[in-house]
Protein backbone atom coordinates (compact mmCIF):
# COMPACT_ATOMS: atom_id res chain seq x y z
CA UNK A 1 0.00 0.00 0.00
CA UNK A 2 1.39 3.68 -0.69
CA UNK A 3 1.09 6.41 1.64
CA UNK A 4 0.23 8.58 3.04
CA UNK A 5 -3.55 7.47 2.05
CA UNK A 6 -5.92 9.12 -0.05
CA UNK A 7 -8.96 9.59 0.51
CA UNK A 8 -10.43 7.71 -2.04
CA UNK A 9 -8.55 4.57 -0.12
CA UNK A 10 -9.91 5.79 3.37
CA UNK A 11 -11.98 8.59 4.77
CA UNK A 12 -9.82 11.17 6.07
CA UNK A 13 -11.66 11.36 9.84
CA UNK A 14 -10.70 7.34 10.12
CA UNK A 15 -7.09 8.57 11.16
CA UNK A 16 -4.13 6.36 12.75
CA UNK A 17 -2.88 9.75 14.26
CA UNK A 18 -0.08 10.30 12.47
CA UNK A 19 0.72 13.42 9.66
CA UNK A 20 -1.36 12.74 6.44
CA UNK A 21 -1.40 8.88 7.97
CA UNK A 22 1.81 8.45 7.48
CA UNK A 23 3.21 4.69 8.64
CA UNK A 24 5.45 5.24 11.96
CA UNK A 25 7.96 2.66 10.67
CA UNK A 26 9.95 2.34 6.99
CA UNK A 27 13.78 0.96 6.68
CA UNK A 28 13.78 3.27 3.83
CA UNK A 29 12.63 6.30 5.20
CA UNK A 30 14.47 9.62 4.36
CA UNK A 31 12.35 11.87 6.07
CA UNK A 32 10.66 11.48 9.52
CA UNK A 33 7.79 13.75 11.44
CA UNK A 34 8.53 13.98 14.75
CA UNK A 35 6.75 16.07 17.09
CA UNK A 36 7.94 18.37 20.13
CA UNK A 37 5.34 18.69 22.17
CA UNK A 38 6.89 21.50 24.66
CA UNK A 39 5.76 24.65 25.60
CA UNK A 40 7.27 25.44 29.48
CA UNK A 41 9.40 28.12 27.83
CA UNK A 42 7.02 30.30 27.00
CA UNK A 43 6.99 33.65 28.64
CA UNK A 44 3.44 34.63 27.81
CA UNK A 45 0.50 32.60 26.25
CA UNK A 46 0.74 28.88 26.24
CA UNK A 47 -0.46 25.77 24.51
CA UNK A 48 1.90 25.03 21.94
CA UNK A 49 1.98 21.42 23.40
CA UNK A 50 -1.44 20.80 21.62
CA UNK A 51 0.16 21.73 18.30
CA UNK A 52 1.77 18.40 17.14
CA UNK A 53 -1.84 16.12 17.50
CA UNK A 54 -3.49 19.55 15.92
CA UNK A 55 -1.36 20.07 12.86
CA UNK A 56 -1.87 16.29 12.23
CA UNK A 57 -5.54 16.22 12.28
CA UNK A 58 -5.19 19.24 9.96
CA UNK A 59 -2.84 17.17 7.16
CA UNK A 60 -5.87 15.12 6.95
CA UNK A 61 -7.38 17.24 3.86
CA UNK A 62 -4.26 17.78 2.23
CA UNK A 63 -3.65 15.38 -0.80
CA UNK A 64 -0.29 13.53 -1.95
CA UNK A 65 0.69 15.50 -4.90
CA UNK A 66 2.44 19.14 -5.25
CA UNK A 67 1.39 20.14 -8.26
CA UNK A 68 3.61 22.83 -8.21
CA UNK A 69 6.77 21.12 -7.20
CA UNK A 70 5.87 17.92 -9.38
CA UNK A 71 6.66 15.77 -6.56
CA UNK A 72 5.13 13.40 -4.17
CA UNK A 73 6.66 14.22 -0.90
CA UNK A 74 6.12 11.72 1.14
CA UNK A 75 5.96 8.90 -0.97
CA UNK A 76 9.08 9.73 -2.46
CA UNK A 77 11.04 9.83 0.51
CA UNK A 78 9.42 7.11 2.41
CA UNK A 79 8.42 9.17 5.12
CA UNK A 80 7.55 8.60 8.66
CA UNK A 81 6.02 9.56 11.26
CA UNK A 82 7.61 8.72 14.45
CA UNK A 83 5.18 10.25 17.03
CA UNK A 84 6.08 12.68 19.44
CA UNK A 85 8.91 12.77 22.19
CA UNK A 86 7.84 12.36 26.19
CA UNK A 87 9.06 15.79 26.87
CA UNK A 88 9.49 16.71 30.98
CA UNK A 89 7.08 19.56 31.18
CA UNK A 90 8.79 21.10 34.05
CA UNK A 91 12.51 20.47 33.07
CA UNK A 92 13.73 22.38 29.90
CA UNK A 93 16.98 20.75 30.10
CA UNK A 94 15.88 17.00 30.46
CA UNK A 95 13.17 18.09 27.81
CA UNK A 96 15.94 19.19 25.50
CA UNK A 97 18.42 16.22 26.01
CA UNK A 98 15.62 13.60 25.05
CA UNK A 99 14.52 15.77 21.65
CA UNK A 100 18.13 16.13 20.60
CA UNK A 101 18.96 12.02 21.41
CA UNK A 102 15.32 11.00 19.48
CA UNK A 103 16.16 13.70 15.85
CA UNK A 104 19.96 12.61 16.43
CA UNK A 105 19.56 9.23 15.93
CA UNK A 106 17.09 9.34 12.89
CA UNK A 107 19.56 11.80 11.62
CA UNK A 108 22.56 9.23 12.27
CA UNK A 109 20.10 7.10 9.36
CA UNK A 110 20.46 10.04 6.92
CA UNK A 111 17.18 11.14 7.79
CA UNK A 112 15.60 14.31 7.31
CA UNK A 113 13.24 15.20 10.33
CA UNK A 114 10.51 17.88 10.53
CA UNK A 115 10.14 18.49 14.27
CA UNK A 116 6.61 19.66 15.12
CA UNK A 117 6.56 22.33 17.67
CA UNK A 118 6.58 23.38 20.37
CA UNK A 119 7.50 26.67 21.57
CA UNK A 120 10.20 27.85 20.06
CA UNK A 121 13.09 27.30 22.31
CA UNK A 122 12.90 23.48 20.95
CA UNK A 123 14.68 24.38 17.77
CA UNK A 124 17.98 24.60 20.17
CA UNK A 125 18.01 20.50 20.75
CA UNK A 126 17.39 20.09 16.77
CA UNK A 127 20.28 22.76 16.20
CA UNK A 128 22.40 20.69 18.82
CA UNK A 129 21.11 16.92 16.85
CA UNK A 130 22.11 17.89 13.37
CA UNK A 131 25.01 19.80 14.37
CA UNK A 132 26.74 16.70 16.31
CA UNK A 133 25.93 14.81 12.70
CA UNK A 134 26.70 17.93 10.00
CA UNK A 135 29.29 20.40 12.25
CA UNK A 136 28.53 23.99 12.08
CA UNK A 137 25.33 24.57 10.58
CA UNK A 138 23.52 27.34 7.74
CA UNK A 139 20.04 28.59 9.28
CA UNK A 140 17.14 29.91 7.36
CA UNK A 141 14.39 31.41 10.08
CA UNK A 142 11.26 32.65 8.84
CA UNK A 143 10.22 34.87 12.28
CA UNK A 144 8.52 37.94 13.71
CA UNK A 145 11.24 38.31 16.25
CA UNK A 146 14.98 37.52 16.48
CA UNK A 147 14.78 34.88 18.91
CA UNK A 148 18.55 36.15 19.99
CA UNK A 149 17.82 38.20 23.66
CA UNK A 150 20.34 37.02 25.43
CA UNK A 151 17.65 36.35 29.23
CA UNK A 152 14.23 36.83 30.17
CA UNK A 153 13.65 37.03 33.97
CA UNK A 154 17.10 36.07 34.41
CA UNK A 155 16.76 32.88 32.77
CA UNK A 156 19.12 32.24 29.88
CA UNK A 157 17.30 29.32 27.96
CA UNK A 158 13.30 30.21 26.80
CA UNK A 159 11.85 30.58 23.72
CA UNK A 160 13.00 33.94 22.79
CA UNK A 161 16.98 32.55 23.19
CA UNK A 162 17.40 29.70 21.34
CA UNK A 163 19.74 31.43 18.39
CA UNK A 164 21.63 33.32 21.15
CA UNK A 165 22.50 29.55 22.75
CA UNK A 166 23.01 28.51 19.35
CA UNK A 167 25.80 30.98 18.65
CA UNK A 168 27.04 30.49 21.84
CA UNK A 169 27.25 26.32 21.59
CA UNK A 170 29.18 27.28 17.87
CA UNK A 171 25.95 24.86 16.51
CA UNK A 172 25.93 27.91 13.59
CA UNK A 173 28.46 29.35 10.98
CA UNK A 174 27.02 32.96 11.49
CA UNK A 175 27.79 34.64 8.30
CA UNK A 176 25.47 31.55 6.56
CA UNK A 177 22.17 32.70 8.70
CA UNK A 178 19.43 34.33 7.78
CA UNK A 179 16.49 35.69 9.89
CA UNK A 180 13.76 36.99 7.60
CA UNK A 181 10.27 38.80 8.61
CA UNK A 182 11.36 40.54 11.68
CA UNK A 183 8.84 43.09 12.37
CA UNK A 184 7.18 44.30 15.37
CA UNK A 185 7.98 46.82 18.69
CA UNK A 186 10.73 46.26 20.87
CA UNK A 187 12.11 46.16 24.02
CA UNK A 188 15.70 48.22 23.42
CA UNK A 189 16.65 50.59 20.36
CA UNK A 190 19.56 47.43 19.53
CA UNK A 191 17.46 44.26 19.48
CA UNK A 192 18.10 43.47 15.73
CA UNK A 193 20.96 44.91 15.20
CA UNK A 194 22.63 43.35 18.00
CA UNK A 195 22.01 40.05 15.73
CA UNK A 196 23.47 41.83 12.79
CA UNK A 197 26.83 43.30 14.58
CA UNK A 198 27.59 40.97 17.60
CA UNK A 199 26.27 37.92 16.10
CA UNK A 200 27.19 38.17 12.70
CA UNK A 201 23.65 37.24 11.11
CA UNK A 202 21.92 38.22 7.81
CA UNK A 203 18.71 40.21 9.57
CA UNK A 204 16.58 40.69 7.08
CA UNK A 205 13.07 42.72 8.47
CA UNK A 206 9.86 42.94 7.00
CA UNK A 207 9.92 46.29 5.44
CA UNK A 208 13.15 44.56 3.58
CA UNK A 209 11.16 42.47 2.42
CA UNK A 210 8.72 44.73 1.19
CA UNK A 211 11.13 47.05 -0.30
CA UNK A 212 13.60 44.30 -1.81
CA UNK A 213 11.45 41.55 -2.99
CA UNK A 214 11.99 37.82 -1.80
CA UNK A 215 13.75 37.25 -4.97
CA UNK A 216 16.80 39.37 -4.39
CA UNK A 217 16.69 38.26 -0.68
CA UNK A 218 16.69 34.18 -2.16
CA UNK A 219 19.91 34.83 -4.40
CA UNK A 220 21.68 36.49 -1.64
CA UNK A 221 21.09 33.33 0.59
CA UNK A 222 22.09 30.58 -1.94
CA UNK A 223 25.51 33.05 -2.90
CA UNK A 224 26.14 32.82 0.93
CA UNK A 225 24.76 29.35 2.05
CA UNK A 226 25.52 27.85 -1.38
CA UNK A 227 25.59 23.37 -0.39
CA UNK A 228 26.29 24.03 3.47
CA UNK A 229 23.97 21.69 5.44
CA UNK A 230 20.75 23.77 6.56
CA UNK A 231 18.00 23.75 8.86
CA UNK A 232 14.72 25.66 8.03
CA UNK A 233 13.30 27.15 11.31
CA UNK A 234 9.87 28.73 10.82
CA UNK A 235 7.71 30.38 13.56
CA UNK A 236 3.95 30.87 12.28
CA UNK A 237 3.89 34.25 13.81
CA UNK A 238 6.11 35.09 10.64
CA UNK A 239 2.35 35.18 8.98
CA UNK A 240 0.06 37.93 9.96
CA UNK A 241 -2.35 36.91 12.61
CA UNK A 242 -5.41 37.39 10.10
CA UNK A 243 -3.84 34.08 8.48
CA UNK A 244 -2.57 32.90 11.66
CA UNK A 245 -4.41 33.73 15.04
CA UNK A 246 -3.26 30.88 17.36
CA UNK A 247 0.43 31.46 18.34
CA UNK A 248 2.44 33.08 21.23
CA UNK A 249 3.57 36.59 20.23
CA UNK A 250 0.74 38.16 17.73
CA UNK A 251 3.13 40.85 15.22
CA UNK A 252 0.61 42.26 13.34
CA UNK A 253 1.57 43.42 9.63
CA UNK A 254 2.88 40.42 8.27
CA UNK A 255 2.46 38.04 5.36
CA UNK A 256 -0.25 36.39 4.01
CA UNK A 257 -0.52 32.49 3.44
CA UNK A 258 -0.28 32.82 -0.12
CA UNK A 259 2.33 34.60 0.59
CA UNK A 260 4.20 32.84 2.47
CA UNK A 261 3.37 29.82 0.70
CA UNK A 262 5.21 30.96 -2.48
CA UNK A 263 8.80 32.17 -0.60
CA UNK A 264 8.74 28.73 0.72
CA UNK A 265 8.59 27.16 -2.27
CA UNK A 266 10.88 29.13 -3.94
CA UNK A 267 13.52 27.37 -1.20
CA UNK A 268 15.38 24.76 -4.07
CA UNK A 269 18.85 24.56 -4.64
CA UNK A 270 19.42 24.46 -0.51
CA UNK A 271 20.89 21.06 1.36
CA UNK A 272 18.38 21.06 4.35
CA UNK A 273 18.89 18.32 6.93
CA UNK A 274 16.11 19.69 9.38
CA UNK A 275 13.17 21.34 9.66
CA UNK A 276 10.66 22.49 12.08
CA UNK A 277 7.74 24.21 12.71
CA UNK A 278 6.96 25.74 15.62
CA UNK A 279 4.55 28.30 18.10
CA UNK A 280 1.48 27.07 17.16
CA UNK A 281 -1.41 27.27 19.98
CA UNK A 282 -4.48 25.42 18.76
CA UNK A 283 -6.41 26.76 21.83
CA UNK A 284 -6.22 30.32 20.98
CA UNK A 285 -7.70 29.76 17.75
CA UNK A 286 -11.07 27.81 17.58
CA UNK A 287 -11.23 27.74 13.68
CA UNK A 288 -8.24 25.65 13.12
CA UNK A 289 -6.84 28.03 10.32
CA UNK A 290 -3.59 28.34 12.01
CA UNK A 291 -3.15 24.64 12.27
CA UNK A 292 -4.04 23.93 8.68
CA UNK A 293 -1.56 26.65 8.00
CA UNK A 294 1.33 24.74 10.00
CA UNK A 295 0.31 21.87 8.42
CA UNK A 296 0.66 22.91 4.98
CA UNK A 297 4.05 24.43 5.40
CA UNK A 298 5.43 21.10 6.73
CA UNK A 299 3.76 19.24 3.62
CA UNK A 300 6.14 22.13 1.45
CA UNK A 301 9.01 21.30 3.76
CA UNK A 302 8.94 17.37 2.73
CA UNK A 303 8.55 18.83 -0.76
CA UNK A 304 12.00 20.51 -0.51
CA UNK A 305 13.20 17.38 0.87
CA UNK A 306 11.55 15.54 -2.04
CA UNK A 307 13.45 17.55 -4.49
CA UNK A 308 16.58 17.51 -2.72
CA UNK A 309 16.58 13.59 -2.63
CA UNK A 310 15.18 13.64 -6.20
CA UNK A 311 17.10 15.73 -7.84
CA UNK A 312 20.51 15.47 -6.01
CA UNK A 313 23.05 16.99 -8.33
CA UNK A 314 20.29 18.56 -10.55
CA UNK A 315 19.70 21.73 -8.64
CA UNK A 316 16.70 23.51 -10.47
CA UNK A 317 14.96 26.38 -9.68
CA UNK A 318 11.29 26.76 -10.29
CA UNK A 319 10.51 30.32 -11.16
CA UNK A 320 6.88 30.31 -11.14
CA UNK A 321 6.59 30.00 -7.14
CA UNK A 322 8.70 33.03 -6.30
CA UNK A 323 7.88 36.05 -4.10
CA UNK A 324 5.47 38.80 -6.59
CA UNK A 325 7.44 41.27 -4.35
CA UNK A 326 9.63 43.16 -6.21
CA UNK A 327 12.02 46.46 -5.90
CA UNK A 328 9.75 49.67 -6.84
C-alpha cells in the first residue's frame, strides 16, 4: 500500500494519528515527522503542546501531490512519522536532552526530520542533533522576532533565546544565517541589530522584504549558504495573525498564506537536513486556520526534501513560485 492514504482509499476522519497517515515505521525512510510537544518556555500565552496532535488532524485534507513542485513528498522519501517525544514539562533541560537524542539518531540514518513544535526554544536541541551529525550549521528562520535576547527574567534558555544559545554552543556558521520577517515593537533601540553586529547574522526585516522583494533576498542566501547543510526554522507568527491567530507573540503586519506559501517554495537549490515548525497554539484559535496553515508548510518542507533527494546533483529552480514582491 502507498502512503500517506488518499482519501479515495480511506476517509480522512478514520485517522491512525499520524501526519497525512503516514506509517510510523519504513527501513527506507528519508524523512521522519517527529513532534515536540513543549511549551514550558514560554513567557506569555501557552499551549503550543497541543500543536503536534493539531497540525496532524489538519494534514488530513491535504492530498499527496504538489502540483507545483511535481513531486510526491512523502511517498518519495518514504516518510515517517515517528510520534512525538515524552518531553518533561517542568525540566527544559531534560526536555531538551531527550529531543536532541530521538532527531539525532534518525539523523545518524540520513534522515531528514521535521520536528513539530513546540515553543520555540525546541529548535535549540534540533540545532544541537544535526550539528553533532553535520558540524557547524547554515540557518534559514522565517520569524517575527529575532529569537537572539540574550535572558528573560534572568533565565538564559526560553523561547525567545534559542539562536543566542546557538551561537554560543558554535551549533551555527554565522555569516550563513538568515532571519527573515522581523517586524514588530521592541524592548531596546539594539534588538536586531545586535544580531546583525555581535552575532554576525543576515537580519533581514519585513519592510526589507517589502522594499527588496523575496527574490533578491533568495539569491543572496544561496551566494552565501551555497551546499552548506541547513535547517529551516519557521515560527507561524512570521504570517500575519489574520492568516494565523493561534500562536504566542501576535506581530501584526505580516504576510499572508499565499504569501508565504510561495517564498517557501521558492527554497530549491538548498541542502536542508532539518526542519521544524513551531509556536502554534491550537487553543487560541477555535477555527483551526492556524493549524491547517502549520500543516501545509510542513507538507512544502517534505517537498523541498523531495526535491533535494530527487534531484541530487540537478539543482533547479522553479521560477513560477517566487515572491510577486519586487524592488519599486
Amino acid at each position: 500500500m502507498k502512503y500517506p492514504l488518499s482519501p479515495d482509499v480511506k476517509p480522512e476522519f478514520c485517522t491512525s494519528g499520524t501526519f497525512m497517515r503516514l506509517p510510523t515505521e519504513n527501513p527506507n525512510a528519508k524523512l521522519a515527522i517527529i513532534g515536540l510537544p513543549f511549551d514550558t518556555a514560554a513567557s506569555y500565552r501557552v499551549g503550543a503542546r497541543f500543536a503536534p496532535q493539531s497540525i496532524r488532524q489538519s494534514s488530513m485534507t491535504l492530498f499527496p501531490y504538489h502540483p507545483i513542485q511535481k513531486v510526491y513528498p512523502f511517498d518519495e522519501t518514504n516518510a515517517i512519522d515517528v510520534g512525538d517525544v515524552s518531553v518533561i514539562p517542568n525540566n527544559i533541560h531534560r526536555s531538551y536532552e531527550l529531543m536532541e537524542k530521538a532527531i539525532s539518531d534518525l539523523m545518524k540514518k540520513g534522515i531528514v526530520t521535521i520536528g513539530l513544535g513546540g515553543d520555540h526554544s525546541v529548535t535549540l536541541a534540533s540545532l544541537r542533533a544535526a550539528a553533532k551529525i553535520y558540524g557547524p550549521l547554515a540557518l534559514i528562520h522565517f520569524d517575527s522576532h529575532t529569537d537572539t535576547w540574550d535572558t528573560y527574567y534572568d533565565e538564559k534558555y526560553w523561547h525567545g533565546s534559542p539562536f543566542i544559545r546557538a551561537y554560543e554552543e558554535g551549533l551555527l556558521k554565522p555569516s550563513k544565517v538568515f532571519q527573515i520577517g522581523i517586524r514588530g515593537t521592541l524592548n531596546h533601540p539594539g534588538d536586531v541589530e545586535e544580531s546583525r553586529s555581535k552575532l554576525g547574522f543576515h537580519v533581514i526585516t519585513t519592510q526589507d522584504l517589502m522594499e527588496k522583494g523575496f527574490t533578491s533576498i533568495l539569491q543572496k542566501m544561496r551566494e552565501k549558504i551555497g551546499q552548506t547543510p541547513c535547517f529551516l526554522s519557521f515560527d507561524i507568527d512570521f504570517v500575519d495573525p489574520s492568516c494565523a491567530p493561534g500562536t504566542g507573540t501576535l506581530e501584526v503586519g505580516g504576510f499572508s498564506s499565499r504569501e508565504t506559501l510561495q517564498m517557501v517554495r521558492s527554497l530549491t537549490e538548498f541542502r536542508f537536513v532539518g526542519f521544524d515548525l513551531v509556536e502554534v497554539l491550537p487553543p487560541y484559535d477555535t477555527t483551526q486556520i492556524t493549524s491547517l496553515l502549520a500543516a501545509t508548510l510542513v507538507y512544502e518542507f517534505a517537498s523541498l526534501a523531495a526535491l533535494e533527494a530527487k534531484n541530487k546533483h540537478k539543482p533547479q529552480v522553479n521560477k513560477s513560485v517566487l515572491s510577486p514582491y519586487k524592488k519599486q
